[in-house]
N, C-alpha and C. Protein backbone atom coordinates (compact mmCIF):
# COMPACT_ATOMS: atom_id res chain seq x y z
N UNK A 1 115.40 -0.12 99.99
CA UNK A 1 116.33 0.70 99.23
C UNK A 1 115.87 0.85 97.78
N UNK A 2 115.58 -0.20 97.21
CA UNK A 2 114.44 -0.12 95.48
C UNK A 2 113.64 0.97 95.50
N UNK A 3 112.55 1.35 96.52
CA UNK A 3 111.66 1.61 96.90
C UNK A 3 112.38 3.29 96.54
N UNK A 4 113.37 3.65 97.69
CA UNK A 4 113.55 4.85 98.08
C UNK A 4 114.56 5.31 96.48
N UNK A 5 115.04 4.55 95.80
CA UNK A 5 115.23 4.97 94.44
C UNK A 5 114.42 4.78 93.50
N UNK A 6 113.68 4.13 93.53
CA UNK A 6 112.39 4.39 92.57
C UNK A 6 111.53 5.82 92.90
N UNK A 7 111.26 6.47 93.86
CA UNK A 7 110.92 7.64 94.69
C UNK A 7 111.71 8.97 93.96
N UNK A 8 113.02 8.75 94.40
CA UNK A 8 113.62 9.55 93.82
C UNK A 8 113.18 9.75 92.47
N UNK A 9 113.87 8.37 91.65
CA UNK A 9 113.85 8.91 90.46
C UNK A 9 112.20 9.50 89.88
N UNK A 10 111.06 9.26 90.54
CA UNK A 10 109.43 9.56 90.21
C UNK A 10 109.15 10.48 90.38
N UNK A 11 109.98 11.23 91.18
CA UNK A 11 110.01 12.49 91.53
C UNK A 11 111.29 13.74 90.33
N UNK A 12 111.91 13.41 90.68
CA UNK A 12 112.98 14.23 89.57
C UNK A 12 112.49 14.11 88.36
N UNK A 13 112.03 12.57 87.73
CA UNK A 13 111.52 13.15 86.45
C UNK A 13 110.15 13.98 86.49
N UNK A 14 109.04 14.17 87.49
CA UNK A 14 107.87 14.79 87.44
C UNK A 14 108.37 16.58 87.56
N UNK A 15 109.28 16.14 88.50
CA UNK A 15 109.42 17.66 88.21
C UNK A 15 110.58 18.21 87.19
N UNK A 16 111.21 18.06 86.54
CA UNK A 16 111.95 17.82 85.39
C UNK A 16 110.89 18.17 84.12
N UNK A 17 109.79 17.72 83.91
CA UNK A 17 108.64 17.43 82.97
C UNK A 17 108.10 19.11 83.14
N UNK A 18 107.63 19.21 84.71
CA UNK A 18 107.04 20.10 84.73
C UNK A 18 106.98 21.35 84.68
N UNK A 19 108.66 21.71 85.15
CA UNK A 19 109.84 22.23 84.89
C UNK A 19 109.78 23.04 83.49
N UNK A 20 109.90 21.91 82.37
CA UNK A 20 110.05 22.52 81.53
C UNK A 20 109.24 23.56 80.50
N UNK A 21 108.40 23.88 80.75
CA UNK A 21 107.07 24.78 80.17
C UNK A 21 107.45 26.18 80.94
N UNK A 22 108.11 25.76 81.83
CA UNK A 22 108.79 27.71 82.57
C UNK A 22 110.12 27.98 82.08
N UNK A 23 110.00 28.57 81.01
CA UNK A 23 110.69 28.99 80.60
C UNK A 23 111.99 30.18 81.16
N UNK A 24 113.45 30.31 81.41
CA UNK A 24 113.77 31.44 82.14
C UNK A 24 113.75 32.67 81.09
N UNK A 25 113.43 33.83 81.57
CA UNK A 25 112.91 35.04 81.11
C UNK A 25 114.07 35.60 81.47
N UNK A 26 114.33 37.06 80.91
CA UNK A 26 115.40 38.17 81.02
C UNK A 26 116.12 37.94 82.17
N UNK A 27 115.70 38.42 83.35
CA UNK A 27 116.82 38.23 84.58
C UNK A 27 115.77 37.52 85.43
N UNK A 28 114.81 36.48 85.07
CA UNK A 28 114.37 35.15 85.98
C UNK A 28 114.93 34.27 85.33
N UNK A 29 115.76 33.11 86.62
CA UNK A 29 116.07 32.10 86.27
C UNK A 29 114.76 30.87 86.47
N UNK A 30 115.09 29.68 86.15
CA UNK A 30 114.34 28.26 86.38
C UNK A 30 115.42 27.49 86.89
N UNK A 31 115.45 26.84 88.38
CA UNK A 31 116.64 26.16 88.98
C UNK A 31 115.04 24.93 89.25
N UNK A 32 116.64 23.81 89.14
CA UNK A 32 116.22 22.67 90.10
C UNK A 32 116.73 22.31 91.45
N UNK A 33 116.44 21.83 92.39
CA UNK A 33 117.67 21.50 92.95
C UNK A 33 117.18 19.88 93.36
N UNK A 34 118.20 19.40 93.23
CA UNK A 34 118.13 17.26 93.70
C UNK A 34 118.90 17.06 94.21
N UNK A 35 118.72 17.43 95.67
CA UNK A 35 119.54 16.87 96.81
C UNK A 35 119.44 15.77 96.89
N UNK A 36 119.96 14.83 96.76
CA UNK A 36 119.83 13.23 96.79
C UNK A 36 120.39 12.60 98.42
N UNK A 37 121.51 13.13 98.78
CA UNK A 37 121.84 13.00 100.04
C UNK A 37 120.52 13.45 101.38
N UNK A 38 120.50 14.08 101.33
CA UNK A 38 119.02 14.82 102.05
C UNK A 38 117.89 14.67 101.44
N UNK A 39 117.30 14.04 100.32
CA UNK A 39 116.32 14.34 99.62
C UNK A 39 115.36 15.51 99.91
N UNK A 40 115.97 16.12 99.21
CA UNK A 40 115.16 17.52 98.70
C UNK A 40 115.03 17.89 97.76
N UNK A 41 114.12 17.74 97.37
CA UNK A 41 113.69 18.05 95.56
C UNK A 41 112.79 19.36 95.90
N UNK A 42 113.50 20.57 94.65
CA UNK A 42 112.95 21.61 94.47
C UNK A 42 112.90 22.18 93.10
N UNK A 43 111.49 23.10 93.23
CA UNK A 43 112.21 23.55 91.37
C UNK A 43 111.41 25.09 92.35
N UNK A 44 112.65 26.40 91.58
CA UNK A 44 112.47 27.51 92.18
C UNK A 44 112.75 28.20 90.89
N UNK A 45 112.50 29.54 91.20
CA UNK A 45 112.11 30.56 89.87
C UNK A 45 112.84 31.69 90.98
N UNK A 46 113.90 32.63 90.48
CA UNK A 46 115.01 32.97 91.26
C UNK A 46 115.42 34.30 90.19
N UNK A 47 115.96 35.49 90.63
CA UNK A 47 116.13 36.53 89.97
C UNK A 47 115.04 37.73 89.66
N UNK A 48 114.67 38.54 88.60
CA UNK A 48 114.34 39.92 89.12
C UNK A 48 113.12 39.94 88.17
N UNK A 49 112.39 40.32 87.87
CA UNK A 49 111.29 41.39 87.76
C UNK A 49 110.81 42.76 87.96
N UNK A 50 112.15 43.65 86.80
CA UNK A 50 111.70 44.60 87.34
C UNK A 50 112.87 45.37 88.29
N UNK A 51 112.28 45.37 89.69
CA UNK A 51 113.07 46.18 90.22
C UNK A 51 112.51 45.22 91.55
N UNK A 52 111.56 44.00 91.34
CA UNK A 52 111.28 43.43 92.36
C UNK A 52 111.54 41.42 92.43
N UNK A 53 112.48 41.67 93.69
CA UNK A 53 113.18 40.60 93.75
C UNK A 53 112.28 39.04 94.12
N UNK A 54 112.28 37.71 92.72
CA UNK A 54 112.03 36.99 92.83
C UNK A 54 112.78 35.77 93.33
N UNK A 55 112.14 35.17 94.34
CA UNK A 55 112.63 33.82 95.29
C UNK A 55 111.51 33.08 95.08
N UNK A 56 111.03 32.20 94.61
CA UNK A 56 109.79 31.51 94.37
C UNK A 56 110.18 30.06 94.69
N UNK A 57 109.43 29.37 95.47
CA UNK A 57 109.42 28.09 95.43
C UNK A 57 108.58 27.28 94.87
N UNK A 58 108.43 27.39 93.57
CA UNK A 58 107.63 26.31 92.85
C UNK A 58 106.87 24.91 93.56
N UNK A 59 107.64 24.36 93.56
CA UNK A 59 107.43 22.75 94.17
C UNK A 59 108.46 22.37 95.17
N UNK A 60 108.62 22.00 96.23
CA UNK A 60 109.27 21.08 97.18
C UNK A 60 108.48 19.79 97.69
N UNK A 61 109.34 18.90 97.71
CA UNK A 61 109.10 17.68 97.68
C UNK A 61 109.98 17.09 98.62
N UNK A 62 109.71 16.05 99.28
CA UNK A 62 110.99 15.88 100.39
C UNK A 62 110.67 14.40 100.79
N UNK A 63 111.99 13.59 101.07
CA UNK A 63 111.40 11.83 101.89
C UNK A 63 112.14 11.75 102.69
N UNK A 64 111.11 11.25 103.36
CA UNK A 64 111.38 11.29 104.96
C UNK A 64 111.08 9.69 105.67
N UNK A 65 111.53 9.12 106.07
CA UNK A 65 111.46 7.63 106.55
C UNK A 65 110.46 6.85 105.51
N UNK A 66 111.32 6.68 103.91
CA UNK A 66 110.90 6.06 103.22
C UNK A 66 109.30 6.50 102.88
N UNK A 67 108.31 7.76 103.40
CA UNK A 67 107.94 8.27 102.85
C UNK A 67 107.66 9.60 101.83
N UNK A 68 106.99 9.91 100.64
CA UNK A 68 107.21 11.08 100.21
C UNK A 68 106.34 12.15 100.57
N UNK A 69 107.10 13.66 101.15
CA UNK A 69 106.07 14.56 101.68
C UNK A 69 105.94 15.41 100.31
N UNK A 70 104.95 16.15 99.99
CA UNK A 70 105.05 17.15 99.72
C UNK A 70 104.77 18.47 100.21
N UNK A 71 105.48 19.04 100.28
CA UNK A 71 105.87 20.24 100.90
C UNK A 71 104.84 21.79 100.36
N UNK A 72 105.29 21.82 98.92
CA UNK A 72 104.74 22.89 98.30
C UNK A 72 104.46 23.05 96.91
N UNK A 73 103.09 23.56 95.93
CA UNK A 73 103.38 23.48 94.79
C UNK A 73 102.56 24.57 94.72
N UNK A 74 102.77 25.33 94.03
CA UNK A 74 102.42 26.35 93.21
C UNK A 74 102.01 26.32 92.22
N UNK A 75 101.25 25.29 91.02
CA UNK A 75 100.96 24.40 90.46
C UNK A 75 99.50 24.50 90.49
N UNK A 76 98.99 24.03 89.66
CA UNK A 76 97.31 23.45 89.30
C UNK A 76 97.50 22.27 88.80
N UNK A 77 99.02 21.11 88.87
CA UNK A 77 99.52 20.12 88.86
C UNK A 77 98.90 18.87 90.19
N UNK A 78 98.48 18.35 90.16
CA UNK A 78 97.80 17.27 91.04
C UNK A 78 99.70 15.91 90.80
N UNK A 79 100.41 16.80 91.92
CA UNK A 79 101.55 15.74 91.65
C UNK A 79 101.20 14.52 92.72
N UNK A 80 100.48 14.50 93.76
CA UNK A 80 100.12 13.19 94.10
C UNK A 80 99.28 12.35 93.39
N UNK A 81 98.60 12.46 92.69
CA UNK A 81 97.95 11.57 91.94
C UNK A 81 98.96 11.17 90.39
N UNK A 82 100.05 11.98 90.13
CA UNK A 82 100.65 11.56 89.24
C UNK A 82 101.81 10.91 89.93
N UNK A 83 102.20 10.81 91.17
CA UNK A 83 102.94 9.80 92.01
C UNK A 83 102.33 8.49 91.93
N UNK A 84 101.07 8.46 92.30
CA UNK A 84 100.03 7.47 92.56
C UNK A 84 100.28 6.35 90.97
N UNK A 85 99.73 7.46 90.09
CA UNK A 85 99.88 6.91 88.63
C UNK A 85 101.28 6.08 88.39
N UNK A 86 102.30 6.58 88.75
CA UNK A 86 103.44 5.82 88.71
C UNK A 86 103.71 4.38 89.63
N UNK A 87 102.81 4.10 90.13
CA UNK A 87 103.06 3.13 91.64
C UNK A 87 103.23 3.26 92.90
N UNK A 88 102.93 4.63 93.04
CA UNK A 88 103.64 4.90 94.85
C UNK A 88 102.33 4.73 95.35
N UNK A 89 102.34 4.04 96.45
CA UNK A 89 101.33 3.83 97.12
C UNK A 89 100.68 4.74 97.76
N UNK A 90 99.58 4.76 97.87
CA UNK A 90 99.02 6.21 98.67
C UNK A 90 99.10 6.35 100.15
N UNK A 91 99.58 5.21 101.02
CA UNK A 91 99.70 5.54 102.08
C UNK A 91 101.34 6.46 102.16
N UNK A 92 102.22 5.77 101.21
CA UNK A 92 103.28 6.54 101.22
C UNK A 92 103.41 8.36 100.96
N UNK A 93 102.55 8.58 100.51
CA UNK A 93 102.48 10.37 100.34
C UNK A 93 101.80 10.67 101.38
N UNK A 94 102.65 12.04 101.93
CA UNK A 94 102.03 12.62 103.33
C UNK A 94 101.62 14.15 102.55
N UNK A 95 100.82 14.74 102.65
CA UNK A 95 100.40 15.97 101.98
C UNK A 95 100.91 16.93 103.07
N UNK A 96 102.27 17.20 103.05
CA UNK A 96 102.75 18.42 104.06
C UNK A 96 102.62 19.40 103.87
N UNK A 97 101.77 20.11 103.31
CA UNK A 97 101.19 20.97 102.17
C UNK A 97 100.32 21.38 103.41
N UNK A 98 99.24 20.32 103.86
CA UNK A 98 98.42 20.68 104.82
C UNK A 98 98.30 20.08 106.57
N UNK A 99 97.79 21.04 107.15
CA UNK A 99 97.90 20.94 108.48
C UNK A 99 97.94 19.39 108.64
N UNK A 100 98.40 19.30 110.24
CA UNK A 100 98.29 17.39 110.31
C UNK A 100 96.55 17.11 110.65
N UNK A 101 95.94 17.49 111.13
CA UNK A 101 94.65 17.96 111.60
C UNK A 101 94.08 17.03 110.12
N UNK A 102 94.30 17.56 109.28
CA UNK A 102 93.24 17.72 108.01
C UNK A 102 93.90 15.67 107.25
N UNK A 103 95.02 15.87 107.56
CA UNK A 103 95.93 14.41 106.84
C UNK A 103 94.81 13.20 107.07
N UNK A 104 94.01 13.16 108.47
CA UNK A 104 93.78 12.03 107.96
C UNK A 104 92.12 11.52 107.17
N UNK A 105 91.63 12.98 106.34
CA UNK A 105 90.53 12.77 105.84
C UNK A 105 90.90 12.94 104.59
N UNK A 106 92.03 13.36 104.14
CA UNK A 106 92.75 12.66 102.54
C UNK A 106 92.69 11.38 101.85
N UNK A 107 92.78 10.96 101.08
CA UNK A 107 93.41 9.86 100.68
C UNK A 107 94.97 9.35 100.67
N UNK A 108 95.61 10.04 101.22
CA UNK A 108 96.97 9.69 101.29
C UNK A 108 97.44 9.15 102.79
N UNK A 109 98.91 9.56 103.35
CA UNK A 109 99.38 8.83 104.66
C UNK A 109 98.82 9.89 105.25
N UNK A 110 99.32 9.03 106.79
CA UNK A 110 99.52 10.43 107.88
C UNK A 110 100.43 10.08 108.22
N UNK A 111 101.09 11.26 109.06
CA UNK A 111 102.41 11.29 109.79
C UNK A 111 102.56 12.07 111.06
């Protein structure tokens, strides 16, 4: 249970941090969302451009039997190695980012 709140919180502040350099523009917003019940951590970029409708999913992040996946980043952000930097062990990050095929010539888990 330490474990899976230390997670959390390594995560909300990374993306919180990273978050903040996107600024929201005219009719784009910058949302977070920290599902804590479900753990689902997201940061999305939401509203218009224009005349063309933005839904962006920045980063998703997600834990799943006490490990952390990541899902998606849109980023030139290396957030597993700044997980790593904080203490999370590397078997604990699953790179859901990429096929399972490819997981186990990473340095991180498989799942």
């Amino acid at each position: 249970m330490v474990e899976l709140e230390k997670y959390r919180s390594f995560i909300k502040d990374l993306i919180s941090q990273y978050s903040a350099s996107d600024l929201p523009r005219n009719d784009l917003d910058v949302q977070l969302i920290f599902d804590e019940e479900r753990d689902h951590y997201q940061w999305l970029n939401l509203g218009w451009e224009g005349s063309m409708r933005i839904y962006r999913c920045i980063i998703h992040i997600d834990i799943k039997d006490g490990k952390i996946w990541l899902q998606q980043n849109l980023t030139d952000l290396d957030i597993a190695e700044d997980l790593v930097s904080l203490g999370v062990p590397r078997k604990d990050l699953i790179l859901g980012l990429q096929p399972p095929f490819k997981r186990p010539y990473t340095d991180y888990g498989v799942a």
